[in-house]
PDB file of N, CA and C in Angstrom:
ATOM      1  N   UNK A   1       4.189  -1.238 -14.401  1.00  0.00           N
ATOM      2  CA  UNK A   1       4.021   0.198 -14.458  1.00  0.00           C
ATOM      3  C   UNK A   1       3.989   0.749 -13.032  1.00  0.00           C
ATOM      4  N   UNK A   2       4.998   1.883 -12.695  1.00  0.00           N
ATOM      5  CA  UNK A   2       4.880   2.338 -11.327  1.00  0.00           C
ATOM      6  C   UNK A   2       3.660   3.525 -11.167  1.00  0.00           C
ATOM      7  N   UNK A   3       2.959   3.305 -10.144  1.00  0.00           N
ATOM      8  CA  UNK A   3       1.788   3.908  -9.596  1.00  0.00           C
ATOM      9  C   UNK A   3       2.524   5.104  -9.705  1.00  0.00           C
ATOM     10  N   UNK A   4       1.878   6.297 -10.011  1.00  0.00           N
ATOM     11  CA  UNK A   4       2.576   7.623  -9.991  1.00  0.00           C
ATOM     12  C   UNK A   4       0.804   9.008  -9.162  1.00  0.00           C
ATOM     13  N   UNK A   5       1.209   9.157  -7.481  1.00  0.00           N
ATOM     14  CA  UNK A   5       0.494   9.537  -6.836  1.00  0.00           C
ATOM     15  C   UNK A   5       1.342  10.887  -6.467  1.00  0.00           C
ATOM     16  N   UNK A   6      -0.427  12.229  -6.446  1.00  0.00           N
ATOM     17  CA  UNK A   6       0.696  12.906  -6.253  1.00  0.00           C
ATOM     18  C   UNK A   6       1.312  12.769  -4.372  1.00  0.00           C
ATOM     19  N   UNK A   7       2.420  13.385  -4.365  1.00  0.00           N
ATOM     20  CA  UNK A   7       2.988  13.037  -3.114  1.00  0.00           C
ATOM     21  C   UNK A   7       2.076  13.780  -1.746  1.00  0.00           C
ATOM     22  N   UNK A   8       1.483  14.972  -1.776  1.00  0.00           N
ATOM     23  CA  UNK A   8       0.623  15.241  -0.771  1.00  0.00           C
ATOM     24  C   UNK A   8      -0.564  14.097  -0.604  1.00  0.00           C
ATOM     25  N   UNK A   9      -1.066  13.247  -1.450  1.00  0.00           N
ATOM     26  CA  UNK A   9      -2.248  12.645  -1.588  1.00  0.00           C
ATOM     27  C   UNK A   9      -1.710  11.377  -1.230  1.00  0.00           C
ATOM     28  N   UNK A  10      -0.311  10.847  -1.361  1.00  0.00           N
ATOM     29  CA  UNK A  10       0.149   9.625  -0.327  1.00  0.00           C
ATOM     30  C   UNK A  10       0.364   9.899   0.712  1.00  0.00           C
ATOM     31  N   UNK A  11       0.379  10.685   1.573  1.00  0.00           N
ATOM     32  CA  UNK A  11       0.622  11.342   2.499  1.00  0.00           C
ATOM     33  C   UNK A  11      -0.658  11.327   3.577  1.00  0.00           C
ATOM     34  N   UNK A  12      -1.647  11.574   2.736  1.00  0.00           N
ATOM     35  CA  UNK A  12      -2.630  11.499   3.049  1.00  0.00           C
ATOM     36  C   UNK A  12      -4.020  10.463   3.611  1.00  0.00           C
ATOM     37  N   UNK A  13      -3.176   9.381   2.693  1.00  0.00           N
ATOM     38  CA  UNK A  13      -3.905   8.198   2.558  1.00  0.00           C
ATOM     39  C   UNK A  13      -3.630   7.062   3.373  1.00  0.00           C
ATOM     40  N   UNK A  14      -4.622   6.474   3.815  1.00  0.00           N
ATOM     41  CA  UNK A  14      -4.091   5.496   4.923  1.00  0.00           C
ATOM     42  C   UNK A  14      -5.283   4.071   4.677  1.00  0.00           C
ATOM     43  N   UNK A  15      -4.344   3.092   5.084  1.00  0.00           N
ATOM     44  CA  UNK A  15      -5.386   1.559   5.281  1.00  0.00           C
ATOM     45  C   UNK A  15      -6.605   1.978   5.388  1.00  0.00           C
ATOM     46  N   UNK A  16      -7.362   1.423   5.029  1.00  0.00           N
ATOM     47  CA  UNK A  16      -8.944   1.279   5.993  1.00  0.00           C
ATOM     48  C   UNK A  16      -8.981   0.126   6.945  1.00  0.00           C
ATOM     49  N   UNK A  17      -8.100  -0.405   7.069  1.00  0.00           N
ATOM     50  CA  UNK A  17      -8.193  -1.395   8.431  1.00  0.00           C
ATOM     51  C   UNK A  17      -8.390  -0.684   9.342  1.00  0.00           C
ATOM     52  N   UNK A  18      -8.180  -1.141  10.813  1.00  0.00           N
ATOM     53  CA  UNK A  18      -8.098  -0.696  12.141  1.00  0.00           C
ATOM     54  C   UNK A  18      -7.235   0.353  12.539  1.00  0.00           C
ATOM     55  N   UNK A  19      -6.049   0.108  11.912  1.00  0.00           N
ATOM     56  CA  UNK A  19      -4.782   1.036  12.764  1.00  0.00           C
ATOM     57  C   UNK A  19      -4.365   2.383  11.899  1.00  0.00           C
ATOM     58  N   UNK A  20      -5.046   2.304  10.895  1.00  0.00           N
ATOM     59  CA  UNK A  20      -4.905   3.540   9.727  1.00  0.00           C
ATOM     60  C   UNK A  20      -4.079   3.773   9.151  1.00  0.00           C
ATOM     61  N   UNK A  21      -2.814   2.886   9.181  1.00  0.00           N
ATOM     62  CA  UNK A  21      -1.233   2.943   8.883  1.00  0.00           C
ATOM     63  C   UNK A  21      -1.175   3.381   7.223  1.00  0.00           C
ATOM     64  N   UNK A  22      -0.041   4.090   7.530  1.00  0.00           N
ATOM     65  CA  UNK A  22       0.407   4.595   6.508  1.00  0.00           C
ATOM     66  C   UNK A  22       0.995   3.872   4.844  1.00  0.00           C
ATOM     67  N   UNK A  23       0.628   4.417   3.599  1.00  0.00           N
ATOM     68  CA  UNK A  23       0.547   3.031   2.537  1.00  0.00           C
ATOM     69  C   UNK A  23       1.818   3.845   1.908  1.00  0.00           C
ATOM     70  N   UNK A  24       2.296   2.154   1.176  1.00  0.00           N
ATOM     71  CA  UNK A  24       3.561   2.993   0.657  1.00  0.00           C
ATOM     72  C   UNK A  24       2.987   2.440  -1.217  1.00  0.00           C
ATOM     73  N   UNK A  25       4.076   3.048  -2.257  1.00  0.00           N
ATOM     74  CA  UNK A  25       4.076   2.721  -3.211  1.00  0.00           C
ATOM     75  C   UNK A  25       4.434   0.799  -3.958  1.00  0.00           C
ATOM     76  N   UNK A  26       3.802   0.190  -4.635  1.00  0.00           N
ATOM     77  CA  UNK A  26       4.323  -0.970  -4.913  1.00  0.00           C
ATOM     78  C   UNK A  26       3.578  -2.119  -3.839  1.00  0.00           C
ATOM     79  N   UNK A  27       4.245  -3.208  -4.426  1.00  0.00           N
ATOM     80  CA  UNK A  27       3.752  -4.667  -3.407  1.00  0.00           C
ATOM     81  C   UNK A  27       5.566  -4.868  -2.757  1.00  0.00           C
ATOM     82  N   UNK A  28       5.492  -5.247  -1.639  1.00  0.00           N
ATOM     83  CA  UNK A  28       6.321  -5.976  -1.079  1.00  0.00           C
ATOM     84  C   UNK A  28       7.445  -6.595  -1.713  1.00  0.00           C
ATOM     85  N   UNK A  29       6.927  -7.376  -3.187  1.00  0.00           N
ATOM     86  CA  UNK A  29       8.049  -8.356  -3.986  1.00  0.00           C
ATOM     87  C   UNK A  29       8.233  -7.191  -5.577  1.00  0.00           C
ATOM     88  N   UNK A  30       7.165  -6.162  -5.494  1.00  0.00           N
ATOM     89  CA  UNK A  30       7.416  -5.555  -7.136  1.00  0.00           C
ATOM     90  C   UNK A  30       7.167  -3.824  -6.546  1.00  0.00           C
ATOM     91  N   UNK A  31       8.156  -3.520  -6.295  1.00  0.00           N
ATOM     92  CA  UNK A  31       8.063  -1.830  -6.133  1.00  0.00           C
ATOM     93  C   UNK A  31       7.453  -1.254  -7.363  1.00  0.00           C
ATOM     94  N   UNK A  32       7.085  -1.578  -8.423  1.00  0.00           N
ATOM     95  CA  UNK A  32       6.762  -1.175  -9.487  1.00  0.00           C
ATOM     96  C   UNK A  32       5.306  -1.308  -9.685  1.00  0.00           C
ATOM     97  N   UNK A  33       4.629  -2.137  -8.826  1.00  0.00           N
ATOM     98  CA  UNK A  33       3.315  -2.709  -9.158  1.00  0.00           C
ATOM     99  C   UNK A  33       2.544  -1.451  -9.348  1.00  0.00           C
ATOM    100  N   UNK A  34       1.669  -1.509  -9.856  1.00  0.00           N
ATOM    101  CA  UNK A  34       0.081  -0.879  -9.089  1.00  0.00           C
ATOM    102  C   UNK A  34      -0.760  -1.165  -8.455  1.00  0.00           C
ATOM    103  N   UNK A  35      -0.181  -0.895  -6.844  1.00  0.00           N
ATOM    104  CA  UNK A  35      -0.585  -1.118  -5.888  1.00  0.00           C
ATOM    105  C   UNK A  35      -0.137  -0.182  -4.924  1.00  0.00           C
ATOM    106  N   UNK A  36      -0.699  -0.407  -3.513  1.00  0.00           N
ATOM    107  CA  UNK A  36      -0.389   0.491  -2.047  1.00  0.00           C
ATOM    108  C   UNK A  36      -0.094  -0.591  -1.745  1.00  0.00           C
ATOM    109  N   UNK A  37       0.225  -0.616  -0.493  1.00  0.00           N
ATOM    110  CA  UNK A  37       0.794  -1.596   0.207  1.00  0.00           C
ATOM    111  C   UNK A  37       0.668  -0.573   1.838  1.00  0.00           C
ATOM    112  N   UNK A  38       0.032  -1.619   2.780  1.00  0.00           N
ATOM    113  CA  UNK A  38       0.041  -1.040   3.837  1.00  0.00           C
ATOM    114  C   UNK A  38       1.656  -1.100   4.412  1.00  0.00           C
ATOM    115  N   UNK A  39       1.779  -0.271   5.624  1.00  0.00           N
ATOM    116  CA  UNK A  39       3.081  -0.484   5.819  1.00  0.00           C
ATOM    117  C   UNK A  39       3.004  -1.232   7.441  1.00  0.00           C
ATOM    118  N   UNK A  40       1.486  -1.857   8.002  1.00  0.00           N
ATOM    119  CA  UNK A  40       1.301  -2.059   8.831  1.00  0.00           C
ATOM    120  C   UNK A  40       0.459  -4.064   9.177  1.00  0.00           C
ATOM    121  N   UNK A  41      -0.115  -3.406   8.467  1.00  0.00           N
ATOM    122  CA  UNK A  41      -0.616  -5.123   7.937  1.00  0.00           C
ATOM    123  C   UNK A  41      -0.405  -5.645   6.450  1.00  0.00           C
ATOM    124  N   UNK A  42       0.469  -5.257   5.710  1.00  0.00           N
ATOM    125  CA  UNK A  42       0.603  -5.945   4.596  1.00  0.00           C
ATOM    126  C   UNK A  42      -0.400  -5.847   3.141  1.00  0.00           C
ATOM    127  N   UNK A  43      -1.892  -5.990   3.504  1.00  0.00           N
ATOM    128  CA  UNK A  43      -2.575  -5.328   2.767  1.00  0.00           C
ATOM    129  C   UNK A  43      -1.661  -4.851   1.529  1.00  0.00           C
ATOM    130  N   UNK A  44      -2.566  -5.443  -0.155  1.00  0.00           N
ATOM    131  CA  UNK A  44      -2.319  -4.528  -1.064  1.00  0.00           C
ATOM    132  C   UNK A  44      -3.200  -4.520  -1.283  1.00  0.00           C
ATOM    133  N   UNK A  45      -3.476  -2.945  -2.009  1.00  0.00           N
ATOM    134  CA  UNK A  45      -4.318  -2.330  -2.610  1.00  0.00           C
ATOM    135  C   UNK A  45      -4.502  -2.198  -3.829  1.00  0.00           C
ATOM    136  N   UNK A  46      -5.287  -2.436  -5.051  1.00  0.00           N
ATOM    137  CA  UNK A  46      -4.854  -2.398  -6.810  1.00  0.00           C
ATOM    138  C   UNK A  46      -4.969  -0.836  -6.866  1.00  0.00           C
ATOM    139  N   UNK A  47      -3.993  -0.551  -7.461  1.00  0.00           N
ATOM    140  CA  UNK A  47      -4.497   1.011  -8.108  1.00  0.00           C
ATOM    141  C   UNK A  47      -5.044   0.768  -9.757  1.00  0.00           C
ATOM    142  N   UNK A  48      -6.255   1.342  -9.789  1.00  0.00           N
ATOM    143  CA  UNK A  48      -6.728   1.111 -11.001  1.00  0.00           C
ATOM    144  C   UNK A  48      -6.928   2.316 -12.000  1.00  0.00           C
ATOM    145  N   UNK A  49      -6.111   2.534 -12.784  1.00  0.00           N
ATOM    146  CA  UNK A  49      -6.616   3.749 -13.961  1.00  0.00           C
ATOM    147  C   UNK A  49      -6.079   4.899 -13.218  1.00  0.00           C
ATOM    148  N   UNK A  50      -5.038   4.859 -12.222  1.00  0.00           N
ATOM    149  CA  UNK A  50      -4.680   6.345 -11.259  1.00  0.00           C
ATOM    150  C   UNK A  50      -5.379   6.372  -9.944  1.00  0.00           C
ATOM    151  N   UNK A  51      -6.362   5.414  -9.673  1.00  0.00           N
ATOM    152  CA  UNK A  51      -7.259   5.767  -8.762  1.00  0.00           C
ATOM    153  C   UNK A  51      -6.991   4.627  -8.003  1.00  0.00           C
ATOM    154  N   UNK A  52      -6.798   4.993  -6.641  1.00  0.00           N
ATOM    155  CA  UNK A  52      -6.376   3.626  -5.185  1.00  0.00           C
ATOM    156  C   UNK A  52      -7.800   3.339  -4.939  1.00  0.00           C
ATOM    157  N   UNK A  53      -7.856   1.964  -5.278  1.00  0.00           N
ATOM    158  CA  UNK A  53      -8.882   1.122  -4.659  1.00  0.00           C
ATOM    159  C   UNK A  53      -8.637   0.595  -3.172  1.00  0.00           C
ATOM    160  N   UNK A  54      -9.122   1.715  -2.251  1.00  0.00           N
ATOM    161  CA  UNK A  54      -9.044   1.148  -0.592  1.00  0.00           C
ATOM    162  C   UNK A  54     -10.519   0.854  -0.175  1.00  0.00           C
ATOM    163  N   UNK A  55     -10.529  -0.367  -0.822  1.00  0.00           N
ATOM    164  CA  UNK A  55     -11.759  -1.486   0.182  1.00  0.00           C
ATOM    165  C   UNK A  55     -11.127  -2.521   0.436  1.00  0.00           C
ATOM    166  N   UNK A  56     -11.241  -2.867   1.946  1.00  0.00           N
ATOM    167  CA  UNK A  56     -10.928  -4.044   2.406  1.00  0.00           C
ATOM    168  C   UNK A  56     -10.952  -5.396   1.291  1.00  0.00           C
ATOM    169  N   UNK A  57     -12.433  -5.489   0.772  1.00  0.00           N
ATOM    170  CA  UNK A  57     -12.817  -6.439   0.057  1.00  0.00           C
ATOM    171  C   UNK A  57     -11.729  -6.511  -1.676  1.00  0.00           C
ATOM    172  N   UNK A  58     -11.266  -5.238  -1.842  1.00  0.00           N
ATOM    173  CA  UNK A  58     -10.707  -5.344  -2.880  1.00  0.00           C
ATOM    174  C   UNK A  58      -9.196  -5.564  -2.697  1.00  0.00           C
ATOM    175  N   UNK A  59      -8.719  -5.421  -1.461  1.00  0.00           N
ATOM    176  CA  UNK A  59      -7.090  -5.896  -1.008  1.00  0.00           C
ATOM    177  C   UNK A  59      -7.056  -7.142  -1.094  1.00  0.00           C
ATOM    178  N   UNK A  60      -5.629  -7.612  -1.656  1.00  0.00           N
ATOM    179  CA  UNK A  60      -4.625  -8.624  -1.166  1.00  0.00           C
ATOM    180  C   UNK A  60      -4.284  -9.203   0.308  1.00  0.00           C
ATOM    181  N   UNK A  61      -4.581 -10.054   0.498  1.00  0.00           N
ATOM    182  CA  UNK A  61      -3.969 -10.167   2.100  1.00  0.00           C
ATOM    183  C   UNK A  61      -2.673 -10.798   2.311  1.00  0.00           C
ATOM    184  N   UNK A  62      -1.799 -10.520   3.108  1.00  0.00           N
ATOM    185  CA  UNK A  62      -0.016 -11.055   3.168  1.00  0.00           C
ATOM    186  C   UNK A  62      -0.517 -12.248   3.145  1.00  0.00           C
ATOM    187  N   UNK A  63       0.746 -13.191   2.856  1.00  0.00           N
ATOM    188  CA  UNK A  63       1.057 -14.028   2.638  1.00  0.00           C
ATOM    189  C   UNK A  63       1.475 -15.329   3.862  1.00  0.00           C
ATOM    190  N   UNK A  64       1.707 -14.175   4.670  1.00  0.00           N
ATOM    191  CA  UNK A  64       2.234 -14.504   5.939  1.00  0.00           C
ATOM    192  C   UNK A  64       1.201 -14.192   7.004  1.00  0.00           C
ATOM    193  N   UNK A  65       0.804 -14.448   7.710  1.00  0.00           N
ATOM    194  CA  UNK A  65      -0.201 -13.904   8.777  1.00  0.00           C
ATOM    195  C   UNK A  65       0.416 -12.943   9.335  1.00  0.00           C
ATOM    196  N   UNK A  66       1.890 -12.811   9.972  1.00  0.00           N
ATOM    197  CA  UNK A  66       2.174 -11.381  10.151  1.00  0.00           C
ATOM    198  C   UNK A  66       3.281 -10.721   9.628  1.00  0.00           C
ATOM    199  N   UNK A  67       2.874 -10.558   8.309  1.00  0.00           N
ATOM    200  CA  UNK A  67       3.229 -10.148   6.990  1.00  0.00           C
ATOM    201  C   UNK A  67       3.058  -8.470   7.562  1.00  0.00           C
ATOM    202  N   UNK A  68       4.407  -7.781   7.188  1.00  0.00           N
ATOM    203  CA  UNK A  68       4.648  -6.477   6.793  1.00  0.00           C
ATOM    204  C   UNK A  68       4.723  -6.192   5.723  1.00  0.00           C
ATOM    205  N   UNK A  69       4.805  -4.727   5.576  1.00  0.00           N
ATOM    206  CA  UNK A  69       5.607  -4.512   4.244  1.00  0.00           C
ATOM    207  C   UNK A  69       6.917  -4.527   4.604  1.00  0.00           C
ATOM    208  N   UNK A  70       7.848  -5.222   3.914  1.00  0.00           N
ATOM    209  CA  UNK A  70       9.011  -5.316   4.344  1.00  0.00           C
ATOM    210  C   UNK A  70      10.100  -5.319   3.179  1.00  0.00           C
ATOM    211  N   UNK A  71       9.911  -4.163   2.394  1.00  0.00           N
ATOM    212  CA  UNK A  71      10.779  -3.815   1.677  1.00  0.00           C
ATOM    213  C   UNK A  71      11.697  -2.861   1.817  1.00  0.00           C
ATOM    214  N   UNK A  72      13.133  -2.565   1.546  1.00  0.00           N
ATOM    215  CA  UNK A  72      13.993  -1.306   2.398  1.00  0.00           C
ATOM    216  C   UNK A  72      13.495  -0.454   2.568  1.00  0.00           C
ATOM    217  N   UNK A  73      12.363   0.043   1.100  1.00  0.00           N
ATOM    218  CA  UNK A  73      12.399   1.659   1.303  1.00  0.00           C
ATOM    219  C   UNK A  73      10.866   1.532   1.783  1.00  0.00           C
ATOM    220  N   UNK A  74      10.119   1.125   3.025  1.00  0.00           N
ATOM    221  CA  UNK A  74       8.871   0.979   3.516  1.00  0.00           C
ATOM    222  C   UNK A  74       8.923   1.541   4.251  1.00  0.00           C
ATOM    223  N   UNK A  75       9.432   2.590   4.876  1.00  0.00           N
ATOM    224  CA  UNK A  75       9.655   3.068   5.828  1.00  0.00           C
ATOM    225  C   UNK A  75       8.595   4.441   5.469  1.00  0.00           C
ATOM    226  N   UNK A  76       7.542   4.597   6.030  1.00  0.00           N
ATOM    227  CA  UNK A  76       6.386   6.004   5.467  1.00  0.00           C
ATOM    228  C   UNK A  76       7.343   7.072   5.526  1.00  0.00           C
ATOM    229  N   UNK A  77       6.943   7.683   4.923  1.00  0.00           N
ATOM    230  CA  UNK A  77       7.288   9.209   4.099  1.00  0.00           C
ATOM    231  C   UNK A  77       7.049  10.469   5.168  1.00  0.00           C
ATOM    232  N   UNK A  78       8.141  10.963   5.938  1.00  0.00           N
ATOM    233  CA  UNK A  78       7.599  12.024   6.840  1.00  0.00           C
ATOM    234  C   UNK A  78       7.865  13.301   7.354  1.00  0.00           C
TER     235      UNK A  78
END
């Protein structure tokens, strides 16, 4: 099921890591997920019930140690 945010409120929203980077829609391997996905450290986020769960403790961590998001369309919204 694709996360459906409204678009000012992704816009808005950023990692809670360090660098505040900008989150895109989907995981890395499933554009469809329900999830954020940082576009800076990799980080996913679950979206649960409509609502982005951004706690560190509740993210995914890449796979890769320096894991992007690295899907074509990752490029933040601007």
């Amino acid at each position: 099921m694709t996360v459906k945010l409204d678009e000012r409120l992704l816009d808005i929203l950023a990692c809670p890591a360090e660098d505040h980077a900008p989150l895109i829609v989907g995981r890395p391997d499933d554009a469809d997920a329900d999830a954020l996905t940082c576009t800076s450290c990799g980080r996913v986020y679950p979206v649960r019930d409509g609502i982005p769960v951004l706690l560190l403790d509740e993210a995914s961590e890449p796979s890769q140690p320096d894991a992007k998001a690295s899907r074509p369309d990752a490029e933040p919204k601007g």
